[in-house]
C-alpha atoms as a PDB file:
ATOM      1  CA  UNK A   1     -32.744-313.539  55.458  1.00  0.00           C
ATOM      2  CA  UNK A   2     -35.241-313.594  58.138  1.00  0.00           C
ATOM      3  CA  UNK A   3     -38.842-313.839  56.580  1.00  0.00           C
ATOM      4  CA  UNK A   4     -40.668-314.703  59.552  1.00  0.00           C
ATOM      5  CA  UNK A   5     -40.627-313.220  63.448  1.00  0.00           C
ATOM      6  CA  UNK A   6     -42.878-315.899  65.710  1.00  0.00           C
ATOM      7  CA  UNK A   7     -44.777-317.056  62.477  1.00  0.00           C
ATOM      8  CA  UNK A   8     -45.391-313.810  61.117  1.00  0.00           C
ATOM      9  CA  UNK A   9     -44.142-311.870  58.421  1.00  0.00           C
ATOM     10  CA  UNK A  10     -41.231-309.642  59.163  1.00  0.00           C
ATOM     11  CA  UNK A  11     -41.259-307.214  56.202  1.00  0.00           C
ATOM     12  CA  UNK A  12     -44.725-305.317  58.879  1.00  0.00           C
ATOM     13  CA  UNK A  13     -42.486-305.319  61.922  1.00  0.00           C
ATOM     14  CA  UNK A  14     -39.311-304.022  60.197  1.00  0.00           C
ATOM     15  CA  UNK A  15     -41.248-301.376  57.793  1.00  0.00           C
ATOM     16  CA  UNK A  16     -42.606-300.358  60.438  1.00  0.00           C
ATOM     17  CA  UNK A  17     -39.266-299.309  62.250  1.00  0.00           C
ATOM     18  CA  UNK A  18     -38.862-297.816  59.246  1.00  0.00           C
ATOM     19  CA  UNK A  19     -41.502-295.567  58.773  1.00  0.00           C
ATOM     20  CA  UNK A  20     -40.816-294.315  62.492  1.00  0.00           C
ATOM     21  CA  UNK A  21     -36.537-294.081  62.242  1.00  0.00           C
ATOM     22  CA  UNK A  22     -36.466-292.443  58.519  1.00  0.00           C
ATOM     23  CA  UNK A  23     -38.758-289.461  59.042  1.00  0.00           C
ATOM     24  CA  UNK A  24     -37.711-288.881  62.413  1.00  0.00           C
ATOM     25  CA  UNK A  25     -33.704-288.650  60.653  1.00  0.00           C
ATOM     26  CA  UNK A  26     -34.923-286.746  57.991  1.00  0.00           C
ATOM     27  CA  UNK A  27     -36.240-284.030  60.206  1.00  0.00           C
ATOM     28  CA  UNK A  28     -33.077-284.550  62.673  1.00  0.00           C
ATOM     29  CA  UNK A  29     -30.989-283.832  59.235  1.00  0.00           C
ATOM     30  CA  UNK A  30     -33.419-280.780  58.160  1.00  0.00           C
ATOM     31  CA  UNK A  31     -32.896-279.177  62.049  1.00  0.00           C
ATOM     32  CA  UNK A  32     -29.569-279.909  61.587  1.00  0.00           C
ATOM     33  CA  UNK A  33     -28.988-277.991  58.844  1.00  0.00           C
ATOM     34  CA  UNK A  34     -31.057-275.669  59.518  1.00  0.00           C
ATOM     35  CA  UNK A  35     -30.894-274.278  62.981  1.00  0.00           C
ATOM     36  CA  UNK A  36     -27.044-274.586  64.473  1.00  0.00           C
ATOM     37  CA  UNK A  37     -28.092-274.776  68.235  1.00  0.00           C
ATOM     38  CA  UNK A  38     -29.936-278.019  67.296  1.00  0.00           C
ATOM     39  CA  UNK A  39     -26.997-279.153  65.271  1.00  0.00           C
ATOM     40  CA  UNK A  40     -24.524-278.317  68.029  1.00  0.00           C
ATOM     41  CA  UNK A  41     -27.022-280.198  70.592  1.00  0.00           C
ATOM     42  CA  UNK A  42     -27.602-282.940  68.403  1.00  0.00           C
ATOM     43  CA  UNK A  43     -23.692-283.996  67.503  1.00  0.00           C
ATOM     44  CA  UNK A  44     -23.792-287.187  66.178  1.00  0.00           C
ATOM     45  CA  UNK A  45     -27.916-288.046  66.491  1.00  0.00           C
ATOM     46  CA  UNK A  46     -28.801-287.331  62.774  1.00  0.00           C
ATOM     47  CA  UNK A  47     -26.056-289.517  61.603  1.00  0.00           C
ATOM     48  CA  UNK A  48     -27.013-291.926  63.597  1.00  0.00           C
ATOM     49  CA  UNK A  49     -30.470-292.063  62.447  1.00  0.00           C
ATOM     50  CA  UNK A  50     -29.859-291.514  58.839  1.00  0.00           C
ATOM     51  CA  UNK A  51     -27.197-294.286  58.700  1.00  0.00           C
ATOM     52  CA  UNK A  52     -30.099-296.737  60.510  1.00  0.00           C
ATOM     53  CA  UNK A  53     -32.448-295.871  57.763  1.00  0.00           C
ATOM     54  CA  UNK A  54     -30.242-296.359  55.554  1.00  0.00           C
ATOM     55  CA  UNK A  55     -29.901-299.789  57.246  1.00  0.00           C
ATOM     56  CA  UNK A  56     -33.397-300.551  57.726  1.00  0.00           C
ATOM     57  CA  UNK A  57     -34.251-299.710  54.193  1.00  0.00           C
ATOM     58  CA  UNK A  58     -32.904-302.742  51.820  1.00  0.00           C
ATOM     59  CA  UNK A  59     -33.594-304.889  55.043  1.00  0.00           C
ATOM     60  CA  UNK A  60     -37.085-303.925  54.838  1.00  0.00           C
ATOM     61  CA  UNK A  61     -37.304-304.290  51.079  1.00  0.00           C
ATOM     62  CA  UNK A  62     -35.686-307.511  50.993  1.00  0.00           C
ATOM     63  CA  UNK A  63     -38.559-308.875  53.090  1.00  0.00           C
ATOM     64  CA  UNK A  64     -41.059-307.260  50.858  1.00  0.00           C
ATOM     65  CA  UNK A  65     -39.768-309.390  48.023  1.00  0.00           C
ATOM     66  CA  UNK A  66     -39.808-312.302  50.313  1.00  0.00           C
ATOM     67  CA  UNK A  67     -43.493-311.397  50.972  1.00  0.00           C
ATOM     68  CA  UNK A  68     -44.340-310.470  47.859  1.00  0.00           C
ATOM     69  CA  UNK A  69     -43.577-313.730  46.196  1.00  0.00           C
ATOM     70  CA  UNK A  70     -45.680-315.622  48.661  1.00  0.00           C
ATOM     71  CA  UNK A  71     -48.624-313.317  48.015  1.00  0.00           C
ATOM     72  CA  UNK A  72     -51.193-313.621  44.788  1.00  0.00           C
ATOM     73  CA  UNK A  73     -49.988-311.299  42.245  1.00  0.00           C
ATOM     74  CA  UNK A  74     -51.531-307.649  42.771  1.00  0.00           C
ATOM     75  CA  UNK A  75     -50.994-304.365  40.776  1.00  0.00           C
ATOM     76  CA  UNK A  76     -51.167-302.795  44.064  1.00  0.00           C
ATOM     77  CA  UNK A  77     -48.186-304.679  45.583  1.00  0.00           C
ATOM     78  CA  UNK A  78     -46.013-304.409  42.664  1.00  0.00           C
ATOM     79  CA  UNK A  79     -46.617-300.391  42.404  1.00  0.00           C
ATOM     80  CA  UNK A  80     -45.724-300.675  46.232  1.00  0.00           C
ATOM     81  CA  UNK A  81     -42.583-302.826  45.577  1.00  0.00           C
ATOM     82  CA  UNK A  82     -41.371-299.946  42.838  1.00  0.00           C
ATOM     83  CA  UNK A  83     -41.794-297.278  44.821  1.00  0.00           C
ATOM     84  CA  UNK A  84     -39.624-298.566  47.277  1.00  0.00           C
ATOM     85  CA  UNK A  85     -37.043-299.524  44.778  1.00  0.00           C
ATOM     86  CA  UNK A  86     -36.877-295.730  44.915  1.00  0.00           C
ATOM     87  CA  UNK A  87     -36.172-294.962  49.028  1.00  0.00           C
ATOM     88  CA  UNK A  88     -32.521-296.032  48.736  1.00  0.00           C
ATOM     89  CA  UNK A  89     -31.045-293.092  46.609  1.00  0.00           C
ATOM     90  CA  UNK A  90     -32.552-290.557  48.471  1.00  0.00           C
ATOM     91  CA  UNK A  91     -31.234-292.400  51.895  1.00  0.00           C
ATOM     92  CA  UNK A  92     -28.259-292.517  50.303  1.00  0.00           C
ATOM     93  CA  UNK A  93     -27.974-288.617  49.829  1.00  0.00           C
ATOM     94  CA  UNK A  94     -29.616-288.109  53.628  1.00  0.00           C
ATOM     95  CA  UNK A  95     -26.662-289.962  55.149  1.00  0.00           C
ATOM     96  CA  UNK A  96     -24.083-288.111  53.073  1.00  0.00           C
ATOM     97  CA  UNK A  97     -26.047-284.853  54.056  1.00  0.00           C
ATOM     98  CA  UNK A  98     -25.956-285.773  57.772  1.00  0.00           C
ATOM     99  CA  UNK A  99     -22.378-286.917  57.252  1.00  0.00           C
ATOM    100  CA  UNK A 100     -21.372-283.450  56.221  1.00  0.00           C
ATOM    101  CA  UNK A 101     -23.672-281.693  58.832  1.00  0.00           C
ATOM    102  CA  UNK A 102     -21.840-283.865  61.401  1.00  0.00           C
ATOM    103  CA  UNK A 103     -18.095-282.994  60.378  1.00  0.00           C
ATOM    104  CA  UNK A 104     -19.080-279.664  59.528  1.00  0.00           C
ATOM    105  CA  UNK A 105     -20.219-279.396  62.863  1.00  0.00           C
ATOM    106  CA  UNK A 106     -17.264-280.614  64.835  1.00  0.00           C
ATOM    107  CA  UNK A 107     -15.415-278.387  62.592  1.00  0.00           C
ATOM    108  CA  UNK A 108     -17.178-275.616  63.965  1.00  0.00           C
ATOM    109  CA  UNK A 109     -16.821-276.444  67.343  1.00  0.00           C
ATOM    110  CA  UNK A 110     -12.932-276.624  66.499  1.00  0.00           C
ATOM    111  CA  UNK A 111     -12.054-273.628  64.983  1.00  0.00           C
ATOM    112  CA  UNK A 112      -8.068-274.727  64.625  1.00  0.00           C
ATOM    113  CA  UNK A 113      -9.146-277.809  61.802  1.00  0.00           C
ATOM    114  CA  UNK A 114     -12.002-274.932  59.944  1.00  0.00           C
ATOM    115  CA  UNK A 115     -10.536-273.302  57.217  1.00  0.00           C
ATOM    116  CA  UNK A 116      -8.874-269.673  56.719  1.00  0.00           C
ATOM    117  CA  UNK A 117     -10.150-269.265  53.219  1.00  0.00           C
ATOM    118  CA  UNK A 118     -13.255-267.089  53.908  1.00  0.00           C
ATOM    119  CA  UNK A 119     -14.690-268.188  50.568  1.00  0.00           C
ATOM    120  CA  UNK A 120     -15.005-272.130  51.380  1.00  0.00           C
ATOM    121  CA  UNK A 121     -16.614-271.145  54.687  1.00  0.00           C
ATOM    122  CA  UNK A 122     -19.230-268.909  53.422  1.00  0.00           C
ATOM    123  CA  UNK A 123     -20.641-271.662  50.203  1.00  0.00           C
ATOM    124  CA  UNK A 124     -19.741-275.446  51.663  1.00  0.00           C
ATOM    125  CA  UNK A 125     -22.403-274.930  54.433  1.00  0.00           C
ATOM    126  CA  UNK A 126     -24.735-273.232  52.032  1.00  0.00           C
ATOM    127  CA  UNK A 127     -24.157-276.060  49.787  1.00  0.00           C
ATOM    128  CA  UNK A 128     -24.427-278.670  52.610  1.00  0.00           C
ATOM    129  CA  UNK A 129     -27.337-277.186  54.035  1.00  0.00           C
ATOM    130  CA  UNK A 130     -29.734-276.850  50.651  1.00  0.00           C
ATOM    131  CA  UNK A 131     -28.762-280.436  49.684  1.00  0.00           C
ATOM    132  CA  UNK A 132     -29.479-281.834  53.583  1.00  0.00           C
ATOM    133  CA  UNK A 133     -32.853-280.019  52.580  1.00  0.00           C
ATOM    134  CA  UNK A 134     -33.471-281.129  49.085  1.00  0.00           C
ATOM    135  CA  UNK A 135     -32.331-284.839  50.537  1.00  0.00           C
ATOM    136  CA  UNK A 136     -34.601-284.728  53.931  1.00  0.00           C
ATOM    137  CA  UNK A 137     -37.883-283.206  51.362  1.00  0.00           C
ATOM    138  CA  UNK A 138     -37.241-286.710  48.610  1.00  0.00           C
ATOM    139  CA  UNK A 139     -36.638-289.001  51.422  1.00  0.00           C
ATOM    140  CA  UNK A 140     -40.374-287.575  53.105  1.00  0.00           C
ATOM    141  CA  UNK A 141     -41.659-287.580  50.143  1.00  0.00           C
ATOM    142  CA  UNK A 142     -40.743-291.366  49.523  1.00  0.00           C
ATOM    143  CA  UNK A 143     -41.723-292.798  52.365  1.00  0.00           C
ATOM    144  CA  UNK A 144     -45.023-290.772  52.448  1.00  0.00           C
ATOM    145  CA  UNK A 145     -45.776-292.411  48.929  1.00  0.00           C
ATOM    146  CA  UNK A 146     -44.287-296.065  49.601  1.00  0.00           C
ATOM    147  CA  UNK A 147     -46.267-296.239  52.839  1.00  0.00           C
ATOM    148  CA  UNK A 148     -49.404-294.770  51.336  1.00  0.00           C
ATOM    149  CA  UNK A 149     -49.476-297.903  48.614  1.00  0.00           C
ATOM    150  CA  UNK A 150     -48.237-300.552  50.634  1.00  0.00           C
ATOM    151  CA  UNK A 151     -51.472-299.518  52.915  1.00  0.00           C
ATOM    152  CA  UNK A 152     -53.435-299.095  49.911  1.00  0.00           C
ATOM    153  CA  UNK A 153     -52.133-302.871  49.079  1.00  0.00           C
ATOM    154  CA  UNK A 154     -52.571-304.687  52.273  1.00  0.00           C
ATOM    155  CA  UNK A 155     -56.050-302.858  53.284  1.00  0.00           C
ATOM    156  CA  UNK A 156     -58.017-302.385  49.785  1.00  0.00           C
ATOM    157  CA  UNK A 157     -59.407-305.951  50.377  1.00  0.00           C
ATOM    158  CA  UNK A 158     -61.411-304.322  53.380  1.00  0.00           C
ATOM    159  CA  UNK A 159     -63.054-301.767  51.287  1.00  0.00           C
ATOM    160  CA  UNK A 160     -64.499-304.997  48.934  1.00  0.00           C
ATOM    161  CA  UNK A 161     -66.200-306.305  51.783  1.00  0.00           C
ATOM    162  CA  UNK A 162     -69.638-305.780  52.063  1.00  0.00           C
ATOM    163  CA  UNK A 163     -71.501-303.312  54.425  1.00  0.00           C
ATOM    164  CA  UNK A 164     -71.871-304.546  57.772  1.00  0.00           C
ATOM    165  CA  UNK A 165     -69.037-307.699  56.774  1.00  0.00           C
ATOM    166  CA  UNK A 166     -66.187-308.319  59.531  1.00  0.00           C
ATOM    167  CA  UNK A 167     -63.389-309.394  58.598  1.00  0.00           C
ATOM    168  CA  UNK A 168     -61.149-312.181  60.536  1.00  0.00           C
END
């Protein structure tokens, strides 16, 4: 695994694609489901973005770990490292979610491959939709908390500095 991008650590550069491509498909998936014009513009764009979170997720973890065994230990880092034990599952259930959105989508656009039974098409979008919402909410949620501590990890040194100290 690549720990190191021109001598520096590559778990900041990749979370940081992170934090920007995960919320951004979690919204994508939320519109999605939520709003057909936007789904029907969208086609294949929350997918897309949900499946590269899902990507960038255990890539940016793995260098974490990397980073984390490198560092002194800190109660900070390791409450970091746990809450992002916890993004996967929920990326796991946004992709599925934007999966469905996508094919129910292109279903809707061709009307021969939908189904007759009234029934199926009145609760499997209903169904689809509340769990793309339920999935896009956890995976915010996540990401809000696992960047909030990995800040609170790498900056709390700062705050021990005293007035008027720079730090270098």
């Amino acid at each position: 695994m690549l720990d190191n991008v021109f001598g520096l650590p590559a778990h900041p550069l990749l979370v940081h694609a992170t934090v920007v491509v995960v919320p951004t498909a979690a919204i994508a998936v939320l519109l999605a489901a939520l709003w057909s014009p936007f789904r029907r513009w969208a086609g294949i764009l929350p997918l897309a973005l949900a499946v590269t979170g899902l990507i960038l997720d255990p890539l940016s973890t793995s260098t974490g770990e990397s980073l984390e065994h490198r560092l002194p230990h800190s109660s900070l880092i390791e409450r970091h490292a746990h809450l992002a034990d916890g993004l996967l599952p929920w990326m796991l259930a946004l992709t599925a979610t934007a999966g469905a959105l996508y094919v129910w989508g292109r279903a809707q656009r061709d009307r021969a491959s939908w189904t007759r039974r009234e029934s199926l098409r009145r609760w499997v979008p209903l169904a689809v939709s509340v769990a793309a919402v339920v999935a896009a909410a956890g995976t915010s949620v996540e990401v809000v908390l696992i960047g909030h501590s990995g800040a609170e990890a790498a900056w709390s040194h700062v705050a021990d500095q005293p007035s008027g100290a720079h730090v270098r």
